[in-house]
N, C-alpha and C. Protein backbone atom coordinates (compact mmCIF):
# COMPACT_ATOMS: atom_id res chain seq x y z
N UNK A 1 -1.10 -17.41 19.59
CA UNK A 1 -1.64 -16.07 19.70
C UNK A 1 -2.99 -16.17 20.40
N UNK A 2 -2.92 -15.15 21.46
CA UNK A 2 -4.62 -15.39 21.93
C UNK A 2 -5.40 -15.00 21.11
N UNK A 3 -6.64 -14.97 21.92
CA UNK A 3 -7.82 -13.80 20.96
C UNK A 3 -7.73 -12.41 21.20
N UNK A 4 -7.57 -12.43 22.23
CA UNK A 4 -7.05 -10.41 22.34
C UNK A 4 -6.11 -10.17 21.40
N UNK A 5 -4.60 -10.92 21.33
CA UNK A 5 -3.85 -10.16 20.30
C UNK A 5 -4.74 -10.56 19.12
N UNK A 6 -4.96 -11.42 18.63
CA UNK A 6 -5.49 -11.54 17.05
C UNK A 6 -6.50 -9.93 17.24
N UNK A 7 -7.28 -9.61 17.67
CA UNK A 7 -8.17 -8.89 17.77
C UNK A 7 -7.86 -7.89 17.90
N UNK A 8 -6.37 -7.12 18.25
CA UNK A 8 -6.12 -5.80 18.25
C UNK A 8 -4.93 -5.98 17.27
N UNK A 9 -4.43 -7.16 16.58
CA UNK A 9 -4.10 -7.41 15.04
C UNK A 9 -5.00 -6.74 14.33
N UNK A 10 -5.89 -7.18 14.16
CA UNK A 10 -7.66 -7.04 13.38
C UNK A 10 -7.36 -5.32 13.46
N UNK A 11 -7.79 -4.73 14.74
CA UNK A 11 -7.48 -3.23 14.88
C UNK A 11 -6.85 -2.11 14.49
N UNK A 12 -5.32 -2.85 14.89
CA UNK A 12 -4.03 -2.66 14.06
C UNK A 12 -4.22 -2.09 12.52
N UNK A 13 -4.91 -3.38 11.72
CA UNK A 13 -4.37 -3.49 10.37
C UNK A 13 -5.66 -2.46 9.81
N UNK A 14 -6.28 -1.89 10.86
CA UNK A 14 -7.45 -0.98 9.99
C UNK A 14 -7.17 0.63 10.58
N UNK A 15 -6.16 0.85 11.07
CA UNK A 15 -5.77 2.24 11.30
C UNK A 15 -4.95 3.14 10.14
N UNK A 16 -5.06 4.29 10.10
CA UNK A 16 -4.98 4.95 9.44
C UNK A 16 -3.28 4.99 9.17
N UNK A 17 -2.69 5.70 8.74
CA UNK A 17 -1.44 6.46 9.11
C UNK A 17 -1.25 7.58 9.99
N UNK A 18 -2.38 8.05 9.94
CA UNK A 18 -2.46 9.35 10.75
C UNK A 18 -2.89 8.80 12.46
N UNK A 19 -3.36 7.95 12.10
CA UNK A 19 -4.35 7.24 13.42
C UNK A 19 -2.68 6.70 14.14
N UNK A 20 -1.87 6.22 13.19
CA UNK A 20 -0.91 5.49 13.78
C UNK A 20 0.17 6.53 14.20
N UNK A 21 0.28 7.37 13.80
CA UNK A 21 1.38 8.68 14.26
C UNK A 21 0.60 9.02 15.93
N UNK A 22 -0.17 9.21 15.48
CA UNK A 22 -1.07 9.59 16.81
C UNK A 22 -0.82 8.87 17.64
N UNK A 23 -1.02 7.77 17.57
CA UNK A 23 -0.59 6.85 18.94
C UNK A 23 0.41 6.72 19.09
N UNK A 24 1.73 6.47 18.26
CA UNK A 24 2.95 6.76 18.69
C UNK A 24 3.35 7.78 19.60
N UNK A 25 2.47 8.92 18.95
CA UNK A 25 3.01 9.97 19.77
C UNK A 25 1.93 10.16 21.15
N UNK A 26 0.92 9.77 21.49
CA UNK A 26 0.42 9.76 22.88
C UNK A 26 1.33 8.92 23.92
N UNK A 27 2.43 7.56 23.17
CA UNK A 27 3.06 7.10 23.89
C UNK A 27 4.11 7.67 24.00
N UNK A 28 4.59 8.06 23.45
CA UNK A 28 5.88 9.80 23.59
C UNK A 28 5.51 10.80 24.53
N UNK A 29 4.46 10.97 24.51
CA UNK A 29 3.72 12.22 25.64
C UNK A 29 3.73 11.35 27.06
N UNK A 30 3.37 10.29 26.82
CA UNK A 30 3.11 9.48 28.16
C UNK A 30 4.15 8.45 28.75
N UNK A 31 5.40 8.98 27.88
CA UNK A 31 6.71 8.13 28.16
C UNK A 31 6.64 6.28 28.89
N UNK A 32 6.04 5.94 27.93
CA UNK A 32 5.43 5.24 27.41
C UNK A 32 5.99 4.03 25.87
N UNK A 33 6.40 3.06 25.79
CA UNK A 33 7.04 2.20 24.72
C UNK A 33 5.60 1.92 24.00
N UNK A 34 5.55 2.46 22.53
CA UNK A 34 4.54 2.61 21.83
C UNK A 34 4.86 0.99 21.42
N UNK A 35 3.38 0.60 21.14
CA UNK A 35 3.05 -1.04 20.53
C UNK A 35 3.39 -1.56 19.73
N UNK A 36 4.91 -2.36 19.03
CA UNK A 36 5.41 -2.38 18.16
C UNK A 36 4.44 -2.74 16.68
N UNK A 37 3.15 -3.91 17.26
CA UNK A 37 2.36 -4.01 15.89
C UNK A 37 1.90 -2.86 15.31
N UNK A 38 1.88 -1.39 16.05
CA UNK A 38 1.22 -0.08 15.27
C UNK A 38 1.36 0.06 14.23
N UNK A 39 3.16 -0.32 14.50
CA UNK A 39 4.15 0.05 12.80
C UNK A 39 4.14 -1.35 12.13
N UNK A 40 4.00 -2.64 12.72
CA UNK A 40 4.41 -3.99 12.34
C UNK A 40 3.01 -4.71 11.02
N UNK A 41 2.11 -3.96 11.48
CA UNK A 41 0.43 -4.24 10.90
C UNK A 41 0.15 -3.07 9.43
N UNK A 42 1.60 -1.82 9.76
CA UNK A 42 1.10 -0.79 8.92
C UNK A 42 1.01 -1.34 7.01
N UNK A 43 0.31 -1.91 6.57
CA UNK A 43 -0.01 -1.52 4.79
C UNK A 43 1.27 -1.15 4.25
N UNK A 44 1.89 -1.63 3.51
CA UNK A 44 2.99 -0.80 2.74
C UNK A 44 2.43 0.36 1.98
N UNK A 45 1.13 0.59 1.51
CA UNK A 45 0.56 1.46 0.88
C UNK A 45 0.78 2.84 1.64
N UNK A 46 0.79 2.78 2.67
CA UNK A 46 0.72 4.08 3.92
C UNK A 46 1.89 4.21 4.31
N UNK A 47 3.13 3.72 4.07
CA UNK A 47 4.14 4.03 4.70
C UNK A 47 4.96 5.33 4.05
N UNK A 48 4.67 5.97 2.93
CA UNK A 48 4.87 7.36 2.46
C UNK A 48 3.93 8.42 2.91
N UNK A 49 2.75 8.06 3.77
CA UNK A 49 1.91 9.28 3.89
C UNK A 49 2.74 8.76 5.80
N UNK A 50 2.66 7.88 6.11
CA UNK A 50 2.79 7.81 7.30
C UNK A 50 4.17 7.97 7.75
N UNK A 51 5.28 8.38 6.77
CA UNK A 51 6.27 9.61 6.79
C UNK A 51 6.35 10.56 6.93
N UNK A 52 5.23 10.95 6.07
CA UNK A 52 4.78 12.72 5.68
C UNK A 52 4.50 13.50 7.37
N UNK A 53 3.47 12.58 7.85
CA UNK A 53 3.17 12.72 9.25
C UNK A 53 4.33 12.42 10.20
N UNK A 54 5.13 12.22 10.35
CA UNK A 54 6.19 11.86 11.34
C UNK A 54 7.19 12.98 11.10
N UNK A 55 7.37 12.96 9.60
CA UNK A 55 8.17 14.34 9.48
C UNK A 55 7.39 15.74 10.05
N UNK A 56 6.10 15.61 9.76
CA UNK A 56 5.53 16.91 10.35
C UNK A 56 5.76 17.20 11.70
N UNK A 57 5.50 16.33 12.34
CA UNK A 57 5.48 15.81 13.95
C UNK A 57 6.96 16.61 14.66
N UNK A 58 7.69 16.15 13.44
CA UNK A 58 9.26 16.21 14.28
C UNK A 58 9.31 17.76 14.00
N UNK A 59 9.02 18.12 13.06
CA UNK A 59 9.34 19.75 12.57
C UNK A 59 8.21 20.95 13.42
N UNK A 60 7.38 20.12 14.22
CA UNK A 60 6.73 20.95 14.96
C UNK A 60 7.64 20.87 16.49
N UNK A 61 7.41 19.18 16.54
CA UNK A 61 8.97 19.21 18.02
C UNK A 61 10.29 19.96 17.91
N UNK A 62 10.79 19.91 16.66
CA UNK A 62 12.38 20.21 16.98
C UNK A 62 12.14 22.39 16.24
N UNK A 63 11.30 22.72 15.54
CA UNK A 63 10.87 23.98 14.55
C UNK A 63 10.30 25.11 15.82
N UNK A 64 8.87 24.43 15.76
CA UNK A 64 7.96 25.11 15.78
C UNK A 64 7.91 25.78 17.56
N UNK A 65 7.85 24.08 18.29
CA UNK A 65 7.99 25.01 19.69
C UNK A 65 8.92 25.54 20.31
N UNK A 66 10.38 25.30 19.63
CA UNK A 66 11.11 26.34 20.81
C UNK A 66 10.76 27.50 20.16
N UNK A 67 10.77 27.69 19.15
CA UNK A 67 10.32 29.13 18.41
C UNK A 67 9.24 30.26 19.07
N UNK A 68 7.83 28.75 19.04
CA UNK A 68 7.25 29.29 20.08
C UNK A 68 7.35 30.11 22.19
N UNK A 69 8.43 28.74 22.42
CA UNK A 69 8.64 29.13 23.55
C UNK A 69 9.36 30.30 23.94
N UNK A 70 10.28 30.75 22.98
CA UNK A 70 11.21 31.76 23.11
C UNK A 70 10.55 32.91 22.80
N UNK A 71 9.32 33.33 22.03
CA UNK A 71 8.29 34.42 21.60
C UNK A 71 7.29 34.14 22.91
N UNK A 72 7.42 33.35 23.93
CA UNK A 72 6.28 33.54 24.85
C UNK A 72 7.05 33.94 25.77
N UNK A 73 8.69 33.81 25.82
CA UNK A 73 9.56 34.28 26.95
C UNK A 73 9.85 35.67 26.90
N UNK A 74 9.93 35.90 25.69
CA UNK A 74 10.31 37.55 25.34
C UNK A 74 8.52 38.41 25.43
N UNK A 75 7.99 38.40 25.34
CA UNK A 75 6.75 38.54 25.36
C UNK A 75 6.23 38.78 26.64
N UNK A 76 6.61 37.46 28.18
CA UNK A 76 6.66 37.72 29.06
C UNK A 76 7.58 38.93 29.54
N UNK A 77 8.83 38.78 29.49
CA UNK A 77 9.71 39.43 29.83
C UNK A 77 8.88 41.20 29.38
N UNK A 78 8.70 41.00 28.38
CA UNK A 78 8.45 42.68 28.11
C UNK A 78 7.39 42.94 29.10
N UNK A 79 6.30 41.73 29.00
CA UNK A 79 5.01 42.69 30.08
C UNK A 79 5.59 42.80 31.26
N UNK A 80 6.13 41.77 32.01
CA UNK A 80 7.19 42.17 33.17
C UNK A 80 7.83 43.51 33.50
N UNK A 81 8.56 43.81 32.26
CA UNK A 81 9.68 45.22 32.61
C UNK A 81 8.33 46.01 32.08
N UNK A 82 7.37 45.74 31.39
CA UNK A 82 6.15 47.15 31.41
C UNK A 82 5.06 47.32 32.30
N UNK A 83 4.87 46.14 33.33
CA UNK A 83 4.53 46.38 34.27
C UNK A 83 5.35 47.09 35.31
N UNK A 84 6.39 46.98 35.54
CA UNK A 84 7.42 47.73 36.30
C UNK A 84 7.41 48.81 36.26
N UNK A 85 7.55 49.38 35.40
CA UNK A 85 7.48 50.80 34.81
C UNK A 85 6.63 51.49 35.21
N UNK A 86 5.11 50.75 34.70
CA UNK A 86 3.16 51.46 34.85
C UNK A 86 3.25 52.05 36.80
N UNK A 87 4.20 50.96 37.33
CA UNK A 87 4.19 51.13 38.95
C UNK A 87 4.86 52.01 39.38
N UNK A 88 6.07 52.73 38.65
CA UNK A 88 7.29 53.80 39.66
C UNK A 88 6.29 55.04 38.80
């Protein structure tokens, strides 16, 4: 092992759960193969909160934004056909 990995071992093993969702998911955003020690270094102590967060994560990906997207489409759509209208 060099000294860089020992040293972002060291790093690794002092992140949060939350710290570690986070970076998973910046490498998800950045399509991107997240660092396997993130999860490999995680504490067994944190691996129920650092669920809690992954489940949140997913229920905002798979819940929250098409929900959102489809209330910003209809939303558009209306100012669209009510701008149309304000004009004839």
């Amino acid at each position: 092992m060099s000294a860089g990995d020992a040293r972002l071992d060291r790093l690794h093993a002092g992140l949060t759960a939350r710290e570690r969702v986070l970076l998973l998911h910046r490498a998800l955003l950045a399509a991107e193969r997240a660092d396997p020690a993130i999860r490999a270094t995680m504490p067994r102590e944190q691996g129920r909160e650092f669920n809690h967060y992954v489940a949140l994560a997913n229920g905002v990906l798979h819940v929250i934004t098409p929900r959102a997207l489809a209330l910003h489409y209809e939303v558009e759509a209306s100012g669209s056909s009510s701008s149309c209208l304000a004009r004839t």
